[in-house]
Protein backbone atom coordinates (compact mmCIF):
# COMPACT_ATOMS: atom_id res chain seq x y z
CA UNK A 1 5.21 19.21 -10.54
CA UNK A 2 7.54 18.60 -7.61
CA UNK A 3 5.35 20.85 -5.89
CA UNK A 4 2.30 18.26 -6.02
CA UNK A 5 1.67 16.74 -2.91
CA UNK A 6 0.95 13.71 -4.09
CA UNK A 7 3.99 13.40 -5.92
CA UNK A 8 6.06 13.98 -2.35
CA UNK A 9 3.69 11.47 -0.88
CA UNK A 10 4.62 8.84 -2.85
CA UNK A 11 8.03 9.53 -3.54
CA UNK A 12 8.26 9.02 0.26
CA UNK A 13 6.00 5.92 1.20
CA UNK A 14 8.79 3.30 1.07
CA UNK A 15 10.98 5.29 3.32
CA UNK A 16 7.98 5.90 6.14
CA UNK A 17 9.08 5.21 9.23
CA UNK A 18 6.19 2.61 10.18
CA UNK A 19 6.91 -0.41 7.95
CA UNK A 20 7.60 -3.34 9.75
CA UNK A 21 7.72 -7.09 9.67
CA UNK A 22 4.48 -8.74 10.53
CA UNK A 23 4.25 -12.34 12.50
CA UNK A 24 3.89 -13.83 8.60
CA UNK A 25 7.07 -12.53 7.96
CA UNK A 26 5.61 -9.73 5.39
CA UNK A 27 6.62 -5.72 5.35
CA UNK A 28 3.12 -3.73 6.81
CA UNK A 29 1.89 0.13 7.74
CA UNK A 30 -0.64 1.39 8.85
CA UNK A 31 -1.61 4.73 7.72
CA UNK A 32 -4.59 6.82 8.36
CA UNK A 33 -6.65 3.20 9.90
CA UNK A 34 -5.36 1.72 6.47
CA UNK A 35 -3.23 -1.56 6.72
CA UNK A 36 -0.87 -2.12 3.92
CA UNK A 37 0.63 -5.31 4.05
CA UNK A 38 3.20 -6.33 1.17
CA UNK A 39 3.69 -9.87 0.07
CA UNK A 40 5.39 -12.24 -2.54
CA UNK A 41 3.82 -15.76 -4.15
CA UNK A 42 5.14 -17.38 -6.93
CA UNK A 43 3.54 -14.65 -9.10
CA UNK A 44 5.77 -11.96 -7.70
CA UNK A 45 5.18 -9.18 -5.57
CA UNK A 46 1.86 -7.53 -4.79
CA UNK A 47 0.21 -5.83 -1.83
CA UNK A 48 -3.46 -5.76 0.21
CA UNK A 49 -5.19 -3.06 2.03
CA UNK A 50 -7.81 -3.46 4.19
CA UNK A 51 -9.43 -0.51 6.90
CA UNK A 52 -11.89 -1.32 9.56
CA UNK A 53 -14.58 -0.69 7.55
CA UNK A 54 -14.14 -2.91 5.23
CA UNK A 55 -11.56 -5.90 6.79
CA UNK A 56 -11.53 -8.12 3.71
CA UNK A 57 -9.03 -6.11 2.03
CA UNK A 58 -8.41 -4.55 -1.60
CA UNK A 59 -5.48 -6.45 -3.47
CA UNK A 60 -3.31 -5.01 -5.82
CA UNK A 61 -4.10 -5.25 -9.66
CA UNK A 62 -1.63 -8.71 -11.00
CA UNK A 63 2.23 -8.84 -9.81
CA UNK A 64 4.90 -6.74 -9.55
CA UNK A 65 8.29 -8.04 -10.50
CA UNK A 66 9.89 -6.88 -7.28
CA UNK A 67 9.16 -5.09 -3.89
CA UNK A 68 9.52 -1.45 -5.11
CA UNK A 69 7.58 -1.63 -7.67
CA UNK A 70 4.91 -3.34 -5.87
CA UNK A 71 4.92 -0.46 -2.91
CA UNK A 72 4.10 2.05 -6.04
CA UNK A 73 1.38 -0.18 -7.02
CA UNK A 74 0.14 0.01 -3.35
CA UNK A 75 0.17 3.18 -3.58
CA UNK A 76 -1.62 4.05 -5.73
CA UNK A 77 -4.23 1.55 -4.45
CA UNK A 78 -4.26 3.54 -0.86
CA UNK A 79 -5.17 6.48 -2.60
CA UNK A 80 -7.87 5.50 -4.48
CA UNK A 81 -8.97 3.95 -1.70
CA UNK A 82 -8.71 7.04 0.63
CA UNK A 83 -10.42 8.81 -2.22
CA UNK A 84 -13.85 6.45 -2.10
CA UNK A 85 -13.60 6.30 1.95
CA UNK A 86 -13.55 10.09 1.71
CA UNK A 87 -16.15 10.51 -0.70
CA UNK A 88 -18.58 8.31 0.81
């Protein structure tokens, strides 16, 4: 399975060169006119997506007990979402 693209995809989303700190302080990418922007509460970690086409944003499912678990939870948010943007 190390073959599967997907697998390589995610396997190298936390190292992509784009994340940054936004103004809020918070780690964000863009990818593919997706924003990914990561964030912690007192809840724990989790992450929101938004596109152009839909600005209110997708949040992950509950909290993540730290940051890299929470960028595998986003994800695999981003590609469902890329799946329903491409299938629409």
């Amino acid at each position: 399975m190390a073959g599967d693209p997907l697998v390589r995809r995610r396997r190298q989303f936390s190292k992509l060169k784009g994340w940054h700190r936004n103004r809020s302080g918070n780690w964000q990418i863009e990818i593919r006119q997706f924003r990914v922007t990561m964030f912690e509460n007192a809840l724990g970690w989790g992450a929101v997506i938004s596109h152009p086409s839909r600005p209110e944003g997708t949040f992950t499912s509950g909290r993540c007990g730290n940051f890299v678990e929470a960028q595998g939870a986003a994800f695999d948010l981003l590609v469902m979402l890329e799946k329903q943007f491409a299938d629409a």
